[in-house]
PDB file of N, CA and C in Angstrom:
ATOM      1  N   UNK A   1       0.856  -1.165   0.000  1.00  0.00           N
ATOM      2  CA  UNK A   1       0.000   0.000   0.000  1.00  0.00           C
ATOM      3  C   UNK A   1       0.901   1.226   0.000  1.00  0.00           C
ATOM      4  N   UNK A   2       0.729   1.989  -1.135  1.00  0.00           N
ATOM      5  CA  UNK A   2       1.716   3.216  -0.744  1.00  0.00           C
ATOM      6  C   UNK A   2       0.596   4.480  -0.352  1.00  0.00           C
ATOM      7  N   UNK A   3       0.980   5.084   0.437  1.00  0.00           N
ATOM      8  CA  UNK A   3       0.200   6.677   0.837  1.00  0.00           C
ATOM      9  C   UNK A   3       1.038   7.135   0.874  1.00  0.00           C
ATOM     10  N   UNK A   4       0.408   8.653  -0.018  1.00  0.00           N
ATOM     11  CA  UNK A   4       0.781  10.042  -0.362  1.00  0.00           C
ATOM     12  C   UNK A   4      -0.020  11.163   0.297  1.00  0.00           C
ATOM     13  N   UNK A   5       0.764  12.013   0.580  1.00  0.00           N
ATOM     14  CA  UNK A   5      -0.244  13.140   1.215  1.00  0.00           C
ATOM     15  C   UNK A   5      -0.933  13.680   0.444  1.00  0.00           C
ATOM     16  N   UNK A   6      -2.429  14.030   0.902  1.00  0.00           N
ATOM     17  CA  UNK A   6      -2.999  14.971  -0.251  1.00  0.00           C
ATOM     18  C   UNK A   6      -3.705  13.571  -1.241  1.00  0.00           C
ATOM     19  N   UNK A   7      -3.149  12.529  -1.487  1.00  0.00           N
ATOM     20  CA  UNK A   7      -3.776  11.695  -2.095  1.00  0.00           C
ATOM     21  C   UNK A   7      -4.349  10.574  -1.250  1.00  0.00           C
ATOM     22  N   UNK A   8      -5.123   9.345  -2.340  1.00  0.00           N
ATOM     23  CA  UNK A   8      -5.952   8.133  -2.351  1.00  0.00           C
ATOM     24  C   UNK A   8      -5.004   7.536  -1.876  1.00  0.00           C
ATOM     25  N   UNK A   9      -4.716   6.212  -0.959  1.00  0.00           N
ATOM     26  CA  UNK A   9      -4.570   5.007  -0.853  1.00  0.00           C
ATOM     27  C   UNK A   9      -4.685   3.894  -1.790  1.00  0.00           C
ATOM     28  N   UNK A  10      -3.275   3.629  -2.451  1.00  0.00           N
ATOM     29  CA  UNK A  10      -3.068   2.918  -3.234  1.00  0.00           C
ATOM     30  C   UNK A  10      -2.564   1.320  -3.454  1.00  0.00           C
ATOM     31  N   UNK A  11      -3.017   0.567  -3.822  1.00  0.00           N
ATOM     32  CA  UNK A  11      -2.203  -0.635  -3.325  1.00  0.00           C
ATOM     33  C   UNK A  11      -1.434  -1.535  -4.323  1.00  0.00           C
ATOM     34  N   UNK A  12      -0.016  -1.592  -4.106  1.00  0.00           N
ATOM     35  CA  UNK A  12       0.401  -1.854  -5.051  1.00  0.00           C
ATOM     36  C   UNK A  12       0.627  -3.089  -5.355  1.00  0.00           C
ATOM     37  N   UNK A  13       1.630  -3.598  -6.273  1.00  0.00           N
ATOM     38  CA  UNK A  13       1.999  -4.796  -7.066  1.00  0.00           C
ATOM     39  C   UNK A  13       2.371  -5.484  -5.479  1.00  0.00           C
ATOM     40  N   UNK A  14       3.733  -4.489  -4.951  1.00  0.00           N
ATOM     41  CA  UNK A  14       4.552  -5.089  -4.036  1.00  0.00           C
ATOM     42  C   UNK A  14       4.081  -5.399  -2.697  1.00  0.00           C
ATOM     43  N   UNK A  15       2.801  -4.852  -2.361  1.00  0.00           N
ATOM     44  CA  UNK A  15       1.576  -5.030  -1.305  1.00  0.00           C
ATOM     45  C   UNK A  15       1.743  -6.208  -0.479  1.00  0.00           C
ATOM     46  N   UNK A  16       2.145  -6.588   0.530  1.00  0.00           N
ATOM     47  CA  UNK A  16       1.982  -7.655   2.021  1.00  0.00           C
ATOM     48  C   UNK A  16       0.634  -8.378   1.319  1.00  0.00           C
ATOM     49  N   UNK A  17       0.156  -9.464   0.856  1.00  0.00           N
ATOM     50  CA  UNK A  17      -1.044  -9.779   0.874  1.00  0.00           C
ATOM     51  C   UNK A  17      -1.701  -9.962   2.324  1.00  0.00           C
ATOM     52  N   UNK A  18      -0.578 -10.441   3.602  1.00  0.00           N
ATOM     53  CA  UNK A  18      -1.549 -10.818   4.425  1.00  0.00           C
ATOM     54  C   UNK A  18      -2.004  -9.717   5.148  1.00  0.00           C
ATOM     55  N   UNK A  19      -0.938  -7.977   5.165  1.00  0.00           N
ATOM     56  CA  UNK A  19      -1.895  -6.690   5.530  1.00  0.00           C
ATOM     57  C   UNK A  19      -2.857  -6.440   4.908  1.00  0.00           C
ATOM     58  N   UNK A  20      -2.682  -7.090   3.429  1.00  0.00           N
ATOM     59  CA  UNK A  20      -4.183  -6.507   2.696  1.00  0.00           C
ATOM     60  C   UNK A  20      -5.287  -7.085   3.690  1.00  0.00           C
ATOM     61  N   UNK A  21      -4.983  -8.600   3.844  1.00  0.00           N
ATOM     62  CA  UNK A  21      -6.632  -9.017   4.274  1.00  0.00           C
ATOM     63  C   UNK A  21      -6.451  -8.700   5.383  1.00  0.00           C
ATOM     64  N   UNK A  22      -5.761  -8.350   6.335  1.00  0.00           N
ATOM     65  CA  UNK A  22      -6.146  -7.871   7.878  1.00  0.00           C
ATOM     66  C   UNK A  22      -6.578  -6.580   7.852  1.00  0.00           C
ATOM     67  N   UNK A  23      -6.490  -5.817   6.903  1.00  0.00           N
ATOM     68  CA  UNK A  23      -7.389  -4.395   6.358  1.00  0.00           C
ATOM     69  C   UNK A  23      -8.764  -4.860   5.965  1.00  0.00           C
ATOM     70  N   UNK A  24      -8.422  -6.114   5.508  1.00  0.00           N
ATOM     71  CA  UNK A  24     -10.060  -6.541   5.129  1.00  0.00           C
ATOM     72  C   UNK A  24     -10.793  -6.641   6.287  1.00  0.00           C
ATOM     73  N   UNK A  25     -10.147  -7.256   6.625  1.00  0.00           N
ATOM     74  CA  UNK A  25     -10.454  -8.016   7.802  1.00  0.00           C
ATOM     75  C   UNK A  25     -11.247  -7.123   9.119  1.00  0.00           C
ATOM     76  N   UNK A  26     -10.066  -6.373   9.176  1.00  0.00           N
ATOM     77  CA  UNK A  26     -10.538  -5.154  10.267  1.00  0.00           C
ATOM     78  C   UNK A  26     -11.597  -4.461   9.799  1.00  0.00           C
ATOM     79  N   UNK A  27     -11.680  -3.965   8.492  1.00  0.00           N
ATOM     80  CA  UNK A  27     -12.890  -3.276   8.328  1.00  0.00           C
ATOM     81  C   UNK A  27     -14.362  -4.157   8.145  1.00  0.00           C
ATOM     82  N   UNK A  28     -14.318  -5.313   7.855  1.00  0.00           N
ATOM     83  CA  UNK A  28     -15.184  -6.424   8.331  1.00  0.00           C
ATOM     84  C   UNK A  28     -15.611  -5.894   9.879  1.00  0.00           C
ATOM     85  N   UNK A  29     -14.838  -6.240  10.488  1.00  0.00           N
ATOM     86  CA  UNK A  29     -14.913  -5.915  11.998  1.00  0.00           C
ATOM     87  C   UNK A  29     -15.544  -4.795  12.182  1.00  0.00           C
ATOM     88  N   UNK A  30     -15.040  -3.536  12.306  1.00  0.00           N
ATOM     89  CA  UNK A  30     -16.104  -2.003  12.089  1.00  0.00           C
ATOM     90  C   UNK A  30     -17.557  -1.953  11.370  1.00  0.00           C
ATOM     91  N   UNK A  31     -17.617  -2.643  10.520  1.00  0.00           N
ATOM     92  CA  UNK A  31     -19.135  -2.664   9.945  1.00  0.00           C
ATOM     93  C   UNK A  31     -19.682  -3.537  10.723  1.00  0.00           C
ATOM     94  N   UNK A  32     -19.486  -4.767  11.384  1.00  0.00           N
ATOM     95  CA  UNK A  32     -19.916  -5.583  12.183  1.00  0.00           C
ATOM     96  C   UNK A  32     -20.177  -4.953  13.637  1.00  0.00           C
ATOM     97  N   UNK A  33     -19.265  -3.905  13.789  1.00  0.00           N
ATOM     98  CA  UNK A  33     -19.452  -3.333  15.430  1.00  0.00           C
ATOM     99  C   UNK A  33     -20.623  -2.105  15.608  1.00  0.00           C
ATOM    100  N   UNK A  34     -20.355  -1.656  14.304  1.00  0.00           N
ATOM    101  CA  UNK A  34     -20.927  -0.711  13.926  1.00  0.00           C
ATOM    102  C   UNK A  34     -22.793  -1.035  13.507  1.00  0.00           C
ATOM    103  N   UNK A  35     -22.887  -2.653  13.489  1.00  0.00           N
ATOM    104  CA  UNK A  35     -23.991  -3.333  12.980  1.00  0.00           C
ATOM    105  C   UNK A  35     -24.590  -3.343  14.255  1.00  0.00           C
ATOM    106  N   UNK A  36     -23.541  -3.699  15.697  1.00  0.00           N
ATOM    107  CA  UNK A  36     -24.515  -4.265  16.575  1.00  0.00           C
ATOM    108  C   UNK A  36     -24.521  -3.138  17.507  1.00  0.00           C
ATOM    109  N   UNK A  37     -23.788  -1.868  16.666  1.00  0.00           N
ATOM    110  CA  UNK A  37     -24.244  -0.500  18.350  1.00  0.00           C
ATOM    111  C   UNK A  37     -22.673  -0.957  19.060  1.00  0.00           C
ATOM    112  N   UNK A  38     -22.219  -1.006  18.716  1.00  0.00           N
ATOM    113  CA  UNK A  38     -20.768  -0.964  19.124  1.00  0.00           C
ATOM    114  C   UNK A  38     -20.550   0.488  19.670  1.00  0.00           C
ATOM    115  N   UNK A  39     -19.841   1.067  20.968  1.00  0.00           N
ATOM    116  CA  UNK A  39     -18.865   2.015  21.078  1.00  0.00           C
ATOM    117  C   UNK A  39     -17.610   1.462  20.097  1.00  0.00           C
ATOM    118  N   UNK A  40     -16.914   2.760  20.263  1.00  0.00           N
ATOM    119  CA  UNK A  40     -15.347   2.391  19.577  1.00  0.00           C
ATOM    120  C   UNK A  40     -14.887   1.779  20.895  1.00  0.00           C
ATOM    121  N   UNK A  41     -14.589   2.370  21.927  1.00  0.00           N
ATOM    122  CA  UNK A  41     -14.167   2.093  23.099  1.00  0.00           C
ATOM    123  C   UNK A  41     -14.604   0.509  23.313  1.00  0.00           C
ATOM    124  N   UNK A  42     -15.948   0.069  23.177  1.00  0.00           N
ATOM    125  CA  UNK A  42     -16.326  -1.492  23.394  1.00  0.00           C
ATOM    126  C   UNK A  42     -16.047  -2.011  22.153  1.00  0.00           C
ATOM    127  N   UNK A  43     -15.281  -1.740  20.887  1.00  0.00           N
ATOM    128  CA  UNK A  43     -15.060  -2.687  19.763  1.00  0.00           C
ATOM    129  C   UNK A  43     -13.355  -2.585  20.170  1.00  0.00           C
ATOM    130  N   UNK A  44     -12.884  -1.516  20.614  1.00  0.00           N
ATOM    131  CA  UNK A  44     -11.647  -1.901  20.797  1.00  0.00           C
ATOM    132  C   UNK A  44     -10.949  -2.882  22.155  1.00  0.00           C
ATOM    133  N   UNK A  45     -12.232  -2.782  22.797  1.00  0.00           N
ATOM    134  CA  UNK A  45     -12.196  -3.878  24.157  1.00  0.00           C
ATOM    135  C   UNK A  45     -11.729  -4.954  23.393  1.00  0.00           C
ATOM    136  N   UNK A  46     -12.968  -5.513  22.676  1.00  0.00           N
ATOM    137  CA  UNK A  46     -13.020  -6.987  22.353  1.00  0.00           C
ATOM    138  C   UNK A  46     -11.548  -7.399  21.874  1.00  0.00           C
ATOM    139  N   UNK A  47     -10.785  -5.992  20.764  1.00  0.00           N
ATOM    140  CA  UNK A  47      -9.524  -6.598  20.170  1.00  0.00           C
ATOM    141  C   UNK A  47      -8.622  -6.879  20.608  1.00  0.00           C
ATOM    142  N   UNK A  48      -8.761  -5.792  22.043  1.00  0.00           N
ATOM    143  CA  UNK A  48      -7.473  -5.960  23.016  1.00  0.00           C
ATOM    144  C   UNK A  48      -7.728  -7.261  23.625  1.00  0.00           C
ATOM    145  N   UNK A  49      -8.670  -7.635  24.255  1.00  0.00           N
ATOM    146  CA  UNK A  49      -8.890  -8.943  24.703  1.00  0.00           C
ATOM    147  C   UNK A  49      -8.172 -10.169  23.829  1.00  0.00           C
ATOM    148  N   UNK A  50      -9.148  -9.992  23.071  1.00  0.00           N
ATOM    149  CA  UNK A  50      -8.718 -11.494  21.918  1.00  0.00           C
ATOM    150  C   UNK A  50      -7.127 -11.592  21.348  1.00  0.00           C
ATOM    151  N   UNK A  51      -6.165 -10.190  21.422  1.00  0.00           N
ATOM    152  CA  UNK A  51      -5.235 -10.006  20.801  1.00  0.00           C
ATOM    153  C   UNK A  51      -3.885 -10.231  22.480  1.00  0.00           C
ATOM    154  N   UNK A  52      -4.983 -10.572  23.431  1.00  0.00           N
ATOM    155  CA  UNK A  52      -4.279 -11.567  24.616  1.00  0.00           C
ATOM    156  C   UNK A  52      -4.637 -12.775  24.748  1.00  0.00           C
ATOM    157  N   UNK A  53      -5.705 -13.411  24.208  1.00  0.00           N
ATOM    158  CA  UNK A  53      -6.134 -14.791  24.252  1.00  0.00           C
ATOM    159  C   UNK A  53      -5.691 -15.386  22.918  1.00  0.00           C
ATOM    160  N   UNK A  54      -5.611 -14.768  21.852  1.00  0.00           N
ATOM    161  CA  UNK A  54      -5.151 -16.105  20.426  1.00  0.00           C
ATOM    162  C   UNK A  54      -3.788 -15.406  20.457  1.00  0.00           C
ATOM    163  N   UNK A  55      -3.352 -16.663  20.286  1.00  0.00           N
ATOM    164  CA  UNK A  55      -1.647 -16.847  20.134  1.00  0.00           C
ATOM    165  C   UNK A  55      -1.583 -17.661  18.743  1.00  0.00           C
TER     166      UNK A  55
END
């Protein structure tokens, strides 16, 4: 992904595939938190949690 100031978010040839899908991924997550009445504060609970329980 390259970013430029002033510009779009671009993603390139040379792109991490597995940041792409954890961008997917995460924004999966926000529409989902955002589905059930989520605070930010209670969607970022859950990540901090889980991001101490899966190893």
């Amino acid at each position: 992904m390259e970013l430029r100031r002033g510009r779009t978010a671009v993603i390139s040839g040379s792109a991490d595939g597995l940041r792409v899908r954890l961008e997917d991924a995460a924004r999966e997550f926000v529409v989902a938190a955002r589905r059930a009445g989520a605070s930010d504060a209670e969607a970022l609970a859950v990540v901090e949690r889980l991001l101490g329980e899966v190893r």
